[in-house]
N, C-alpha and C. Protein backbone atom coordinates (compact mmCIF):
# COMPACT_ATOMS: atom_id res chain seq x y z
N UNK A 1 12.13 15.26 -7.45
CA UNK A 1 11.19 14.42 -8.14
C UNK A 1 11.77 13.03 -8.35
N UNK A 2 12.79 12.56 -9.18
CA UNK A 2 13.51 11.81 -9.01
C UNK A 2 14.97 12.05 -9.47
N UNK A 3 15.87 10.86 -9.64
CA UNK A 3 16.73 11.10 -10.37
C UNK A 3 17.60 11.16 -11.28
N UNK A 4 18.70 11.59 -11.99
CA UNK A 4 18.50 11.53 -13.30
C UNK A 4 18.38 10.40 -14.53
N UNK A 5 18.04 9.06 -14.40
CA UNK A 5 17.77 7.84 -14.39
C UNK A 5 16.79 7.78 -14.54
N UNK A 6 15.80 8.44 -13.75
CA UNK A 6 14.64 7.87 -13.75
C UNK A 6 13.57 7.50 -12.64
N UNK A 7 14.88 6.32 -11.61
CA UNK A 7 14.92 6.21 -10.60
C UNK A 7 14.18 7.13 -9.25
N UNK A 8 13.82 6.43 -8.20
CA UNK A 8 13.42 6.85 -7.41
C UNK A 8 14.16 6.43 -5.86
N UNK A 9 14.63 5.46 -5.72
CA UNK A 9 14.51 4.45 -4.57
C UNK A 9 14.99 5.62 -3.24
N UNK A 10 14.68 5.37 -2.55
CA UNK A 10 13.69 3.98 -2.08
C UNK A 10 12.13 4.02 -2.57
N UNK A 11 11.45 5.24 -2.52
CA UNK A 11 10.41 5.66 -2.77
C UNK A 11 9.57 4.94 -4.08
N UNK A 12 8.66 4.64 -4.51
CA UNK A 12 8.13 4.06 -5.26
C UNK A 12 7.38 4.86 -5.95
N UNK A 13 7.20 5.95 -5.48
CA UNK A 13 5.78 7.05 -5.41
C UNK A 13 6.45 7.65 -6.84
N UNK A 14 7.47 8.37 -6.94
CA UNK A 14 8.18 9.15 -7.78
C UNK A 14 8.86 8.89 -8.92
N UNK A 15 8.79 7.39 -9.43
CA UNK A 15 9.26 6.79 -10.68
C UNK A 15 8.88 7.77 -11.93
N UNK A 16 9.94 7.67 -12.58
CA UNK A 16 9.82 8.79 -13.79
C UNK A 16 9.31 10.06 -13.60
N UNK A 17 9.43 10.50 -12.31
CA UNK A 17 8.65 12.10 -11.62
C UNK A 17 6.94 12.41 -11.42
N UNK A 18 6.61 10.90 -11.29
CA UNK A 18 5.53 10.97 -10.73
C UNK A 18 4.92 11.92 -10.04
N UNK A 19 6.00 12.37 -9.37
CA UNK A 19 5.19 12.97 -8.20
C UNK A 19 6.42 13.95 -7.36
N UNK A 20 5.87 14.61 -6.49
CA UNK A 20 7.14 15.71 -6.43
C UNK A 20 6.83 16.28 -4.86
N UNK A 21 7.86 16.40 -4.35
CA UNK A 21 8.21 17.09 -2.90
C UNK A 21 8.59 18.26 -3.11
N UNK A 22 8.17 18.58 -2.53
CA UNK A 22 8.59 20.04 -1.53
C UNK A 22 8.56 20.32 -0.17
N UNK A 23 9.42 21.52 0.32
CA UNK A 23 9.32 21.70 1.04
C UNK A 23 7.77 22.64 2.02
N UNK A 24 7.75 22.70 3.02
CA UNK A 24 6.11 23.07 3.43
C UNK A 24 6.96 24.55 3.83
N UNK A 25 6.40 25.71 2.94
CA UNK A 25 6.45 27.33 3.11
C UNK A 25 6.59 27.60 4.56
N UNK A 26 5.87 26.91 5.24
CA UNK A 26 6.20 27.12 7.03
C UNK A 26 7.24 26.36 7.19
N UNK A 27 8.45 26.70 7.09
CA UNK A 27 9.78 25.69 7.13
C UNK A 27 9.72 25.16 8.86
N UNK A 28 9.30 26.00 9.81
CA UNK A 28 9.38 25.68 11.02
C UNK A 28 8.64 24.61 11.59
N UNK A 29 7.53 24.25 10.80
CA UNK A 29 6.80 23.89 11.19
C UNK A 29 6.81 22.21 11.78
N UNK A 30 8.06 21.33 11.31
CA UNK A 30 8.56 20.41 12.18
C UNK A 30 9.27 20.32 13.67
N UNK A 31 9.16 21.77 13.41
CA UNK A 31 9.85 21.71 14.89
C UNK A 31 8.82 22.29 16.35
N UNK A 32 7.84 23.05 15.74
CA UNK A 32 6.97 23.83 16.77
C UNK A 32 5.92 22.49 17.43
N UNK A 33 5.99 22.48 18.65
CA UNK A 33 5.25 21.63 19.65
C UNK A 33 3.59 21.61 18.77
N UNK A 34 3.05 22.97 18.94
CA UNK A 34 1.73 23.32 18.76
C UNK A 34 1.70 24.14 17.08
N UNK A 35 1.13 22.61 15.90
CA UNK A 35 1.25 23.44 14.17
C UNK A 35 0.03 24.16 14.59
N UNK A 36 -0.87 24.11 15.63
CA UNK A 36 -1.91 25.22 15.29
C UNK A 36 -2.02 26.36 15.79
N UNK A 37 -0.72 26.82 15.39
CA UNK A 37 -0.45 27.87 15.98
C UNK A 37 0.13 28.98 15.13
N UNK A 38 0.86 27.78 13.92
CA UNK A 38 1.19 28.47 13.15
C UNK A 38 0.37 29.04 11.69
N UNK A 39 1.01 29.59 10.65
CA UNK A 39 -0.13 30.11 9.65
C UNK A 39 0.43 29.72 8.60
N UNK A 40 -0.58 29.03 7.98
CA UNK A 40 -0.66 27.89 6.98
C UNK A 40 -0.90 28.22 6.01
N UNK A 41 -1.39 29.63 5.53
CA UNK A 41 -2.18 30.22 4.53
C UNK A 41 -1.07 29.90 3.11
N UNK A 42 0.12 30.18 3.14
CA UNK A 42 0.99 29.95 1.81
C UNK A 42 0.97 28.81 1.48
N UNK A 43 1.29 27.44 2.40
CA UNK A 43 1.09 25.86 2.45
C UNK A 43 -0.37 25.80 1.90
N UNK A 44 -1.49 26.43 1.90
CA UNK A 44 -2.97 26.13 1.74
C UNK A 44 -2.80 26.75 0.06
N UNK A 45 -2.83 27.88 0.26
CA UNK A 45 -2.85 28.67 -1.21
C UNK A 45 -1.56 27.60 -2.43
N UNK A 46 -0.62 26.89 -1.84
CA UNK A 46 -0.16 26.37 -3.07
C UNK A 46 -0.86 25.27 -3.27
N UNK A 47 -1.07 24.24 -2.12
CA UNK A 47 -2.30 23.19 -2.36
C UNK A 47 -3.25 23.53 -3.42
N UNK A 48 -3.49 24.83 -3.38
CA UNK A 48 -4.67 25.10 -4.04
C UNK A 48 -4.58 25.46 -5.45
N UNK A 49 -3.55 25.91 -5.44
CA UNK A 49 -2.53 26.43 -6.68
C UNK A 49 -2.79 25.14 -7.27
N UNK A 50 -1.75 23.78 -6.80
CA UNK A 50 -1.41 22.60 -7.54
C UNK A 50 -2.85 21.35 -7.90
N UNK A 51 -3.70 22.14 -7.14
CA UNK A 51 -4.93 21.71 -7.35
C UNK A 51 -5.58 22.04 -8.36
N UNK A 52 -5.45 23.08 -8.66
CA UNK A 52 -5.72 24.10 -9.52
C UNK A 52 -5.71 23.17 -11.03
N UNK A 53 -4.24 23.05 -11.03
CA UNK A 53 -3.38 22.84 -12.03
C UNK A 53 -3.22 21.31 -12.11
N UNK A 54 -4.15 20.55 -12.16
CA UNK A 54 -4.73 19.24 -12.10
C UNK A 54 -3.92 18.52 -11.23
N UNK A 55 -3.54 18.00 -10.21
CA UNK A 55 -2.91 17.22 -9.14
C UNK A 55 -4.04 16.79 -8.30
N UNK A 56 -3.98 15.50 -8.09
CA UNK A 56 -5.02 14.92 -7.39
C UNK A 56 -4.79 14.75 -5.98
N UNK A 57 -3.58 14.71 -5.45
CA UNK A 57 -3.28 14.27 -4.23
C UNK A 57 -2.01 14.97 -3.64
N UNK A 58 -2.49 15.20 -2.26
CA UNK A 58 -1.54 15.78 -1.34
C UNK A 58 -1.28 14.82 0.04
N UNK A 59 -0.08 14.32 0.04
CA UNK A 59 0.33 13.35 1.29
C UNK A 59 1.02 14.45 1.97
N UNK A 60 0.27 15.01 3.28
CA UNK A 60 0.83 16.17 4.53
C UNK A 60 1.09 14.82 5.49
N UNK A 61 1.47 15.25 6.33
CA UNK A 61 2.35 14.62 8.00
C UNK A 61 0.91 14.64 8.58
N UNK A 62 1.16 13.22 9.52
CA UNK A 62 0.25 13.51 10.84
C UNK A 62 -0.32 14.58 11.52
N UNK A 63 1.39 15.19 11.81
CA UNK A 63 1.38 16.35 12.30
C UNK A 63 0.31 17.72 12.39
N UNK A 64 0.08 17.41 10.71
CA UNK A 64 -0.82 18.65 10.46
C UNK A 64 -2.10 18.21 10.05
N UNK A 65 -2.64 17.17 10.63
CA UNK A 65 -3.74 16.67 9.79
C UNK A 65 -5.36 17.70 10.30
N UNK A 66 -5.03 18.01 11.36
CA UNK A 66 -6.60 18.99 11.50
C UNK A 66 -5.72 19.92 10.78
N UNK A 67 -5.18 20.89 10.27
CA UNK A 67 -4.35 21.95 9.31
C UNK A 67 -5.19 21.75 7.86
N UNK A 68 -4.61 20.40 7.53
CA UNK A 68 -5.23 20.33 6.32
C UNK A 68 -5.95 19.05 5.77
N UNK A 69 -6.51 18.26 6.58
CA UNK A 69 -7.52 17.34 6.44
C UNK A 69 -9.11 17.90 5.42
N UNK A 70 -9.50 19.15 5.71
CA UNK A 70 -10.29 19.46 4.68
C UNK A 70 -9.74 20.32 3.24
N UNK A 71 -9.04 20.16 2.92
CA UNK A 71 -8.00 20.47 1.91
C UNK A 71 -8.14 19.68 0.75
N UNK A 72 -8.58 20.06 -0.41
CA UNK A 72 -8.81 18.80 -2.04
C UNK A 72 -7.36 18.04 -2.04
N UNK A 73 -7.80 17.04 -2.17
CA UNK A 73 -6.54 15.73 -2.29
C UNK A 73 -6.09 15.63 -0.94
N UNK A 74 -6.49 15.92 0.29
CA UNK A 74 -5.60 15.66 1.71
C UNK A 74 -5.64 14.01 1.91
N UNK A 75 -4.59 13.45 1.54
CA UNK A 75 -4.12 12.30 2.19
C UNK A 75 -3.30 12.26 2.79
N UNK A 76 -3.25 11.38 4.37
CA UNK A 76 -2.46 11.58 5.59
C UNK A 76 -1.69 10.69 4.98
N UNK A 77 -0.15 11.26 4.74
CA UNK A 77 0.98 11.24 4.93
C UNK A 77 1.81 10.36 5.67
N UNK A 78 1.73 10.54 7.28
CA UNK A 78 1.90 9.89 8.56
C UNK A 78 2.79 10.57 8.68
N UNK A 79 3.91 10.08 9.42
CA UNK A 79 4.88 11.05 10.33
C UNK A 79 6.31 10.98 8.93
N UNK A 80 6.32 10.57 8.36
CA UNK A 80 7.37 10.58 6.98
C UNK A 80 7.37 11.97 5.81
N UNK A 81 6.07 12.35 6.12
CA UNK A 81 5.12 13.73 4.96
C UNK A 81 5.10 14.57 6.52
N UNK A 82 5.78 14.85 7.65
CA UNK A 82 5.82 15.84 8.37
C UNK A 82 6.92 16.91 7.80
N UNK A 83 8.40 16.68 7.36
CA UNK A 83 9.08 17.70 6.83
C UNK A 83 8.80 18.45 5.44
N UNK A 84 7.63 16.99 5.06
CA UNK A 84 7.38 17.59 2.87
C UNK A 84 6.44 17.22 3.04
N UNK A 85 5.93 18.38 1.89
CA UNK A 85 4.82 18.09 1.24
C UNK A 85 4.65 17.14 -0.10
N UNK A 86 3.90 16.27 -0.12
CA UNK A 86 4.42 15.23 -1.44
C UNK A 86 3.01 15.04 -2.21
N UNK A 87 3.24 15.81 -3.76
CA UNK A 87 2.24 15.78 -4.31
C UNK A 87 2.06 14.78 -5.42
N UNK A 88 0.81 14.63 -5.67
CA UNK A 88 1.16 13.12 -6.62
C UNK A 88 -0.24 13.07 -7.31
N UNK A 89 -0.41 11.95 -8.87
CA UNK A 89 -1.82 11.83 -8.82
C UNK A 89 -2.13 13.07 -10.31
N UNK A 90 -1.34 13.69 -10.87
CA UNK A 90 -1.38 14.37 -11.86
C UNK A 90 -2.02 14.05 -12.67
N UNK A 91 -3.65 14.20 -13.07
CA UNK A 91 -4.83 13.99 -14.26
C UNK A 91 -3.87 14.74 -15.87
N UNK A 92 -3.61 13.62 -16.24
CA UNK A 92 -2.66 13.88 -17.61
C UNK A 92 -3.94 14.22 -18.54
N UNK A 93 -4.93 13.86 -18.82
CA UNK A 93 -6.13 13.78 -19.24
C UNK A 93 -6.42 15.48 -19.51
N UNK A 94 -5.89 16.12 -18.40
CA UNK A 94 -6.04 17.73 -18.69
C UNK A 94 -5.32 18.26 -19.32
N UNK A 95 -4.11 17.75 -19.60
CA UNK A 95 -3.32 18.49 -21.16
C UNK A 95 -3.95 18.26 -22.21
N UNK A 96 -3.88 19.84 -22.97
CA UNK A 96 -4.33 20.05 -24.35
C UNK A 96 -3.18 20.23 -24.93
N UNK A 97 -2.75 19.58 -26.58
CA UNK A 97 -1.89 19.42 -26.82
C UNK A 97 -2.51 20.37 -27.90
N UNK A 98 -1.89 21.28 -28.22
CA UNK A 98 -2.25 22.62 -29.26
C UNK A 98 -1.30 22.47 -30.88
N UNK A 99 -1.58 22.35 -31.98
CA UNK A 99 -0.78 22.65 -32.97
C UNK A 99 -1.20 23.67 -34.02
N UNK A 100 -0.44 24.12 -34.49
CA UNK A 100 -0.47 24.95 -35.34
C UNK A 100 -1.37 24.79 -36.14
């Protein structure tokens, strides 16, 4: 997310943990010629998960853009969001702050 500072650099996206990478559950999937080949279903189901759980935006790779171009929040990435998935865009607005 970032680091312990605060900091992000180079990245701009991730200041104060904006926003957060991961890796894509199909770890192979930078390396296979043909992604439609592979199965995306865990990569889809956490999208959906973090969607779920108010996140507005998903930057995927070129790579996979028919994969997950109809996907809530799919923003193309380009060839930089081919090894991660980079989520961002968190509606703070949906925390309920509960007290006693």
């Amino acid at each position: 997310m970032l680091f312990k500072n605060g900091s992000c650099y180079p990245s701009k996206l991730h200041v104060n943990g904006e926003s957060i990478d991961t890796a894509y559950f199909n770890r192979y999937a930078r390396y296979d010629k043909n992604p439609d080949l592979l199965n995306w279903d865990n990569d889809k189901a956490f999208i959906r998960a973090l969607h779920k759980f108010h996140f507005q935006n998903f930057r995927i790779g070129i790579k996979f853009k028919k994969t997950f171009e109809n996907m809530p929040g799919y923003i193309d990435g380009k060839d930089l969001h081919n090894s991660h998935l980079h989520t961002e865009n968190f509606d703070e607005k949906a925390v309920i702050t509960k007290t006693d």
